[in-house]
Protein backbone atom coordinates (compact mmCIF):
# COMPACT_ATOMS: atom_id res chain seq x y z
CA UNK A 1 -16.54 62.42 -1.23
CA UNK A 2 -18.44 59.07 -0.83
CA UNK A 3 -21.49 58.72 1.54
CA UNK A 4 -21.61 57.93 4.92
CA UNK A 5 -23.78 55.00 3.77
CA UNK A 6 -20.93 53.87 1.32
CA UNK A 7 -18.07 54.40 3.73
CA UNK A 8 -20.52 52.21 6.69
CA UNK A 9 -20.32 49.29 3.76
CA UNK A 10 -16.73 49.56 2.84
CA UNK A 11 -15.93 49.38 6.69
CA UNK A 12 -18.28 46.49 7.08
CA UNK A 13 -16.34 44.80 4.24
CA UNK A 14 -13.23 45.20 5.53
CA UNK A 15 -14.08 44.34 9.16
CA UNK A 16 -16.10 41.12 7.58
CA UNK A 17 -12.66 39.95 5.66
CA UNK A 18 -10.46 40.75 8.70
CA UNK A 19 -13.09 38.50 10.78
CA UNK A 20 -12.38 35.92 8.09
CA UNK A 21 -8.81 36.05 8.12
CA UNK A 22 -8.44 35.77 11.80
CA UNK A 23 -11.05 32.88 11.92
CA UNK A 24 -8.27 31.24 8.95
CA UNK A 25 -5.37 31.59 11.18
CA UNK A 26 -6.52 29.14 13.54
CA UNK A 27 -7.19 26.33 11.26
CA UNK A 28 -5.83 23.39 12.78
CA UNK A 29 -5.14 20.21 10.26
CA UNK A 30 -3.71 16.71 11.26
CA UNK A 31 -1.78 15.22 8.35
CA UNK A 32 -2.40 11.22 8.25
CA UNK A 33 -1.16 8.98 5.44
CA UNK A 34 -2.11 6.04 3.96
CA UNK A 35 -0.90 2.84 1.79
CA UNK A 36 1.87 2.20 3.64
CA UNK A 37 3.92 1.05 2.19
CA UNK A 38 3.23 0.91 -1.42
CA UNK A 39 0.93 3.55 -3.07
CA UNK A 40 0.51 4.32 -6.95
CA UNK A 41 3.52 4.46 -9.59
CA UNK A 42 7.34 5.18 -9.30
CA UNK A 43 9.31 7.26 -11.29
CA UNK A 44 12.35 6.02 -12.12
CA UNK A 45 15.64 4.89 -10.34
CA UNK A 46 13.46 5.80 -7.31
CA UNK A 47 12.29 3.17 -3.99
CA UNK A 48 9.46 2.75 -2.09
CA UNK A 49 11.99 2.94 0.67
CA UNK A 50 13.43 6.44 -0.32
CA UNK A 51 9.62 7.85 -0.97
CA UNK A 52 8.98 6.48 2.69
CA UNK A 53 12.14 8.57 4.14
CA UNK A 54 11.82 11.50 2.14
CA UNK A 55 8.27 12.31 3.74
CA UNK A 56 9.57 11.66 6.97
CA UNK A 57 12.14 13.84 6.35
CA UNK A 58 9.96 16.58 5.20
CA UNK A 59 7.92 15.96 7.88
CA UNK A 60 10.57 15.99 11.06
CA UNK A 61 12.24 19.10 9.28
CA UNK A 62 8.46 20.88 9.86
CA UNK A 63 8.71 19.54 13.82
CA UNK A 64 5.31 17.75 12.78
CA UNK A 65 4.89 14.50 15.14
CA UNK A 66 3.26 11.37 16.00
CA UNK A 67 1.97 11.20 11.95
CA UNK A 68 -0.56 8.09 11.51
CA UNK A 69 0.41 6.24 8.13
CA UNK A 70 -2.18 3.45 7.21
CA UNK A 71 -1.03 0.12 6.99
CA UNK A 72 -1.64 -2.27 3.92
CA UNK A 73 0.70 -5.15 5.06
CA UNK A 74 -0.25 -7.78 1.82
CA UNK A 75 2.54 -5.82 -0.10
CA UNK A 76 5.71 -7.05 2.86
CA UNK A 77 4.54 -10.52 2.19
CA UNK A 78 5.30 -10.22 -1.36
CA UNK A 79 8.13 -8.22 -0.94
CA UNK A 80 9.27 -8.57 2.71
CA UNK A 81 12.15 -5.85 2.46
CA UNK A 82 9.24 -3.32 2.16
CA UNK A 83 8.61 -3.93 6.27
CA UNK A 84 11.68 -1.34 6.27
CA UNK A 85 9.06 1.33 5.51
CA UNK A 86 7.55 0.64 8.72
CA UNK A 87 10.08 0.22 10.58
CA UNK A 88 11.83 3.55 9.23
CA UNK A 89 8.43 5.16 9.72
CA UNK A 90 8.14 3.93 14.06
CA UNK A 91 11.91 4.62 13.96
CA UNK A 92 11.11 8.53 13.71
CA UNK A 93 8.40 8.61 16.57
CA UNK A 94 5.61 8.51 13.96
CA UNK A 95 2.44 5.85 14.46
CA UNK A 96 0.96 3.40 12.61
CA UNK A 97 -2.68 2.38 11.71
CA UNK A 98 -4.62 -0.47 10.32
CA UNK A 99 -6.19 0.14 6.49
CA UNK A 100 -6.91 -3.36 5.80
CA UNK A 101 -4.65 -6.37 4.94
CA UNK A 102 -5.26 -5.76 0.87
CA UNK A 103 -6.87 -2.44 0.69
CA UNK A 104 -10.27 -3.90 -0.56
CA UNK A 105 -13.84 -1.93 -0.72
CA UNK A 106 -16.26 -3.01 2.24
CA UNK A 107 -19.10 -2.99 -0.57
CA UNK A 108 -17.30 -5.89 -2.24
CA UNK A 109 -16.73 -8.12 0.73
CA UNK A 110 -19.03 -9.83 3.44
CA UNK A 111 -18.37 -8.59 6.78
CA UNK A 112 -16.49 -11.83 7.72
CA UNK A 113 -14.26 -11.46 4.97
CA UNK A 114 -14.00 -7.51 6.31
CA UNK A 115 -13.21 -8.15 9.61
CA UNK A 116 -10.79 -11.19 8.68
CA UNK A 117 -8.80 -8.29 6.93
CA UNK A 118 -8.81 -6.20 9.83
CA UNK A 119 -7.17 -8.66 12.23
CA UNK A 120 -4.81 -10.27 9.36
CA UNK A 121 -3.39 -6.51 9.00
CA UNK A 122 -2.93 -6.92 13.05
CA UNK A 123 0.19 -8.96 12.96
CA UNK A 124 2.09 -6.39 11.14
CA UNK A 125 0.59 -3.23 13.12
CA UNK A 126 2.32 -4.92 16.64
CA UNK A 127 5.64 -6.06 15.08
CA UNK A 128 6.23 -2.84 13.49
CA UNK A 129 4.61 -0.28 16.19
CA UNK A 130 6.91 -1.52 19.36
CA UNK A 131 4.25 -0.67 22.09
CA UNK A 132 2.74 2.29 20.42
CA UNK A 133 -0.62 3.02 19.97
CA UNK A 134 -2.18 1.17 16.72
CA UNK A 135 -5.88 1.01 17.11
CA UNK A 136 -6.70 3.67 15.06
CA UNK A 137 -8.72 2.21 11.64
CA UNK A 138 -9.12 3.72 8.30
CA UNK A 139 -11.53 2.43 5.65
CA UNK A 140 -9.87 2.03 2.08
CA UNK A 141 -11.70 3.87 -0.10
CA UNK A 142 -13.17 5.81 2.94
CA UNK A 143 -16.24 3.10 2.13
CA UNK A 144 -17.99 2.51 4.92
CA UNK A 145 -20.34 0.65 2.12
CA UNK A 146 -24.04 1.10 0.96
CA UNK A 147 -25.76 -1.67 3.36
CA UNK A 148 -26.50 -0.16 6.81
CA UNK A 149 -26.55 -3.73 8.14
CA UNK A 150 -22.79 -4.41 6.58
CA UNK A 151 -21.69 -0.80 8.02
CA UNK A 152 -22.92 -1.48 11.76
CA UNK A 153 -21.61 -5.22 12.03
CA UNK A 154 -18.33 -3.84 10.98
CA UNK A 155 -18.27 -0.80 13.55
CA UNK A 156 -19.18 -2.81 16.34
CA UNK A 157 -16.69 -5.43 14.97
CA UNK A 158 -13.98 -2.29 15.43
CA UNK A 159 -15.27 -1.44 18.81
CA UNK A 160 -14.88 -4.75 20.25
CA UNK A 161 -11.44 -4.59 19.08
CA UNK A 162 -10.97 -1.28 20.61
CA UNK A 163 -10.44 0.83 17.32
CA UNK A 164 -11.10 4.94 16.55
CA UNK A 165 -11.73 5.47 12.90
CA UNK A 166 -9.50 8.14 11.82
CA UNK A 167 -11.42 10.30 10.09
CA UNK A 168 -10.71 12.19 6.73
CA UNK A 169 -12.69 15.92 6.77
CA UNK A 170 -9.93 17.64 4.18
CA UNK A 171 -9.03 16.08 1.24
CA UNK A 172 -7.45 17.91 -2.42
CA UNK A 173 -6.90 14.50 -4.53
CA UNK A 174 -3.27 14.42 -3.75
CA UNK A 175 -3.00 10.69 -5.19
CA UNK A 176 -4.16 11.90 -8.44
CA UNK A 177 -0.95 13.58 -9.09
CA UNK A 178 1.51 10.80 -8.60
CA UNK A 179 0.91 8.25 -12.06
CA UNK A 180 1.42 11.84 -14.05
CA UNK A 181 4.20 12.52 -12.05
CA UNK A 182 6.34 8.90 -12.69
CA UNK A 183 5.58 9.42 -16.31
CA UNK A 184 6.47 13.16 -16.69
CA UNK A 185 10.26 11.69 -15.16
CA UNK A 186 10.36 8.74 -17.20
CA UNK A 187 10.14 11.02 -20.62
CA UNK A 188 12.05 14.19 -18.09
CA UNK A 189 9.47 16.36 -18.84
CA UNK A 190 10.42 18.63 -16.28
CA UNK A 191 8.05 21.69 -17.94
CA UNK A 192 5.15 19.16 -17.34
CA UNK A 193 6.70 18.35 -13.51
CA UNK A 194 6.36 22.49 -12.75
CA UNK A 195 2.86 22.46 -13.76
CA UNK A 196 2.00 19.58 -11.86
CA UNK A 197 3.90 21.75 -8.79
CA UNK A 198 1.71 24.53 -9.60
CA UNK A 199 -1.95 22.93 -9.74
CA UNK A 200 -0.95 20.54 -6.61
CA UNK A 201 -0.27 23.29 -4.21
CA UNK A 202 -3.46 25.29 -5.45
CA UNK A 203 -5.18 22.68 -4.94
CA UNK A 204 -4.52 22.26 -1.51
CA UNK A 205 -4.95 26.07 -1.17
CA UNK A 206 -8.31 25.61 -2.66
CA UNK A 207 -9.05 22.77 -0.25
CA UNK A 208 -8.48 24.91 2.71
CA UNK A 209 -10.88 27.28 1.36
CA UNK A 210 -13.52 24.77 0.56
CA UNK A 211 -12.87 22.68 3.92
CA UNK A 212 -13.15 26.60 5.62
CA UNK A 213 -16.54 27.35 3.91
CA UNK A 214 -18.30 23.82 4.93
CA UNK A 215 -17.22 23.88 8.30
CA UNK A 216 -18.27 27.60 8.92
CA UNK A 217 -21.93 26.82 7.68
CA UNK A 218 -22.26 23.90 9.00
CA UNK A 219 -21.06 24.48 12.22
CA UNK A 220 -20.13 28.68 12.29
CA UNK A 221 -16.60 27.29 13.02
CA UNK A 222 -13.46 25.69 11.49
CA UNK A 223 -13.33 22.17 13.04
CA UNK A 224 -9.88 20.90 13.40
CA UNK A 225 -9.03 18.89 10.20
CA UNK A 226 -7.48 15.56 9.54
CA UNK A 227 -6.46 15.52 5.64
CA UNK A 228 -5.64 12.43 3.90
CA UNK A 229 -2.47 12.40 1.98
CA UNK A 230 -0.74 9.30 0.45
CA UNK A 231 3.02 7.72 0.37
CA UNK A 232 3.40 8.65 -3.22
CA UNK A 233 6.73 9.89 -5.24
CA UNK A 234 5.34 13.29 -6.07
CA UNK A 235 3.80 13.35 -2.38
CA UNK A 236 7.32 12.95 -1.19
CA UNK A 237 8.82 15.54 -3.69
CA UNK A 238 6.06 18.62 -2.99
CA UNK A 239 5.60 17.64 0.77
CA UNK A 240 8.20 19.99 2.07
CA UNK A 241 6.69 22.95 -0.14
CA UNK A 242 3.24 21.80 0.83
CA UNK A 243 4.17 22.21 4.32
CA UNK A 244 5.73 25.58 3.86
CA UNK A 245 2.71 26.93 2.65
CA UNK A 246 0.67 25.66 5.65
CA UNK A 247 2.70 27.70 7.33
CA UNK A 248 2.80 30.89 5.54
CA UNK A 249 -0.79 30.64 5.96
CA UNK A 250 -0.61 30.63 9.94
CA UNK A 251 -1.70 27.08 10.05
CA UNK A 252 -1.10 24.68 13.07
CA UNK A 253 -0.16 21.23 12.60
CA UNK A 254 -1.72 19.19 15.47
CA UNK A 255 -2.16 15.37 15.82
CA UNK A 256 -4.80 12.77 14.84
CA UNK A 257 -5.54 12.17 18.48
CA UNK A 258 -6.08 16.07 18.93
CA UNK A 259 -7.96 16.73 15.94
CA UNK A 260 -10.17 13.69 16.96
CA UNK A 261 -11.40 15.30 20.10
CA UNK A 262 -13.71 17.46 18.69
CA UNK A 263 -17.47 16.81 18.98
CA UNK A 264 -17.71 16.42 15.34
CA UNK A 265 -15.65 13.30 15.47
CA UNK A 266 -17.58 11.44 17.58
CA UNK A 267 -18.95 8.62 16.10
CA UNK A 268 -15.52 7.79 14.93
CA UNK A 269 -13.71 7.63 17.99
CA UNK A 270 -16.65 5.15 19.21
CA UNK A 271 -17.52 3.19 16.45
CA UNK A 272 -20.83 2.05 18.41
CA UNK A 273 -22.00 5.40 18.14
CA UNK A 274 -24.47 5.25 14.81
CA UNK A 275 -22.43 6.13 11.51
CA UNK A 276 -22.35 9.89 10.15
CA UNK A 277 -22.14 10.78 6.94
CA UNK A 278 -18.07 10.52 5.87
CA UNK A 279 -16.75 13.69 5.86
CA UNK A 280 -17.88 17.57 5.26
CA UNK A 281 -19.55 16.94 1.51
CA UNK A 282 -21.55 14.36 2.63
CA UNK A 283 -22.29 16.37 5.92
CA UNK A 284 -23.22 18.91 3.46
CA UNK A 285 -25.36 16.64 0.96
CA UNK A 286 -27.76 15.35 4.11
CA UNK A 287 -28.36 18.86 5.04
CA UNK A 288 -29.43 19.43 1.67
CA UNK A 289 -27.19 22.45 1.29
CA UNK A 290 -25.29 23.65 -1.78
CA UNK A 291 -21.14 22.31 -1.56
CA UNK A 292 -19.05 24.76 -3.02
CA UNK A 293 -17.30 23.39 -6.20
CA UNK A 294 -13.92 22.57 -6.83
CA UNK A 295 -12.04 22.32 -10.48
CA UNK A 296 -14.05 19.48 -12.55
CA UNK A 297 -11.76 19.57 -15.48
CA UNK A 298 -8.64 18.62 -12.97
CA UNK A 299 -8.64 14.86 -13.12
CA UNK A 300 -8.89 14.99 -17.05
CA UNK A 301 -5.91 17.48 -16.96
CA UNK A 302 -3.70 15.39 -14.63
CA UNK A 303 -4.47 11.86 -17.10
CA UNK A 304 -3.41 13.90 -20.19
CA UNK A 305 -0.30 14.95 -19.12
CA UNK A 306 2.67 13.32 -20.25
CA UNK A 307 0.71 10.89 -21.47
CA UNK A 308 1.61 10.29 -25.16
């Protein structure tokens, strides 16, 4: 018969994990995505249009709405048939948001040059969005560069213009998945495509997990999450899988615009509020505190498959 001192710990165990699985049932998340409307490689026989419709279809069979996807609008004038990504995307009640005409880094540009890409990317934002809501900004690269001079000119440059940043504060790499992906199909390596199935949904298990432990000591609570996916082939192909295990997880989908009403989004809905460190690592990093680890060897494994 075990103690009453061992039987006190087991209960406290089990009453500690219950506690922890209730607190993970009301994780909130607000899926955005960006590069609109070109992102990374394509397997082949396959469009940037059908990639585009087969996440909104993923997404409208989940009953997920209002979905930000991040504009680059350089790629329609290339390629102007590629505006039919937008259009399909504002056709099924989802929004649209500004990531920059070309997708450059704000370290490698002055802040005129910045801001000129802002605006440029304008033009396609209120042809495309119909009278919807398009001030919402996201910075490529989530750089909100290394000069603090550079990074307030450009915030108050957004705030004039009546911009939110959205936010990223869950991320699991999902662009890393879609080169491997296009060349795994082009050789039809479909034992290499499971495995990629595999490690990308643990992944985004293991984000949960990681985004869950940050939040909790940071702020002894889950913050509602915005993650940051992209409009990539193998993005398109695991969404509605990805989605099913949000659920089986208990989950809630919510929007950007709810998400971005908690107090720890702040300084991004007013971009004259002073900067704060981009998302929970960083958070983590100026708190000096210890950021639990995710798989190092994962980008090495993803560029080695189906490589030679």
């Amino acid at each position: 018969m075990k103690s009453p001192v061992v039987i006190a710990i087991l209960l406290a165990s089990v009453l500690s994990f219950a506690a922890n699985a209730r607190e993970k049932q009301d994780i909130q998340i607000a899926i955005t995505f960006d590069d609109l409307p070109v992102h990374n490689d394509l397997p082949p026989d396959v469009t940037r249009r059908q990639v585009g419709r087969n996440i909104i279809k993923a997404l409208k069979d989940a009953h997920v709405s209002k979905v930000y996807g991040f504009v680059n609008a350089s790629h329609v004038e290339k390629e102007p048939a590629l505006g039919a990504v937008f259009a399909d995307w504002h056709a099924a009640g989802f929004l649209l948001g500004n990531h920059t005409w070309s997708h450059p880094n704000l370290n490698d540009l002055s802040v005129d040059e910045y801001v000129e890409e802002i605006i440029r990317n304008e033009a396609a934002l209120k042809e495309y969005s119909n009278g919807k809501e398009w001030h919402w900004f996201r910075y490529p690269f989530l750089s909100e560069g290394t000069d603090p001079e550079k990074r307030k000119l450009v915030r108050d440059a957004l705030a004039a213009r009546g911009y939110h940043i959205a936010a990223v504060s869950m991320s699991f790499g999902d662009y890393m998945w879609n080169a491997p992906y296009a060349r795994c199909m082009a050789k039809q390596d479909m034992e290499s495509a499971k495995l990629l199935e595999r490690s990308y949904l643990q992944a985004a298990s293991d984000a949960i997990d990681q985004s869950h432990l940050m939040s909790t000591v940071l702020y002894k609570r889950d913050i509602p999450y915005v993650l940051l996916m992209h409009v990539g082939a193998f993005d398109a192909r695991m969404l509605p899988k990805l989605l099913a295990m949000y659920k089986a997880k208990g989950i809630k989908l919510i929007t950007l615009e709810q998400a971005q009403k908690d107090p720890y989004y702040a300084s991004n809905m007013d971009p004259s509020l002073p900067a704060e460190p981009v998302g929970l690592e960083k958070r983590m990093w100026a708190r000096k505190l210890t950021v639990p680890g995710s798989e190092p060897s994962l980008p090495a494994m993803l560029d080695s498959i189906c490589s030679k």
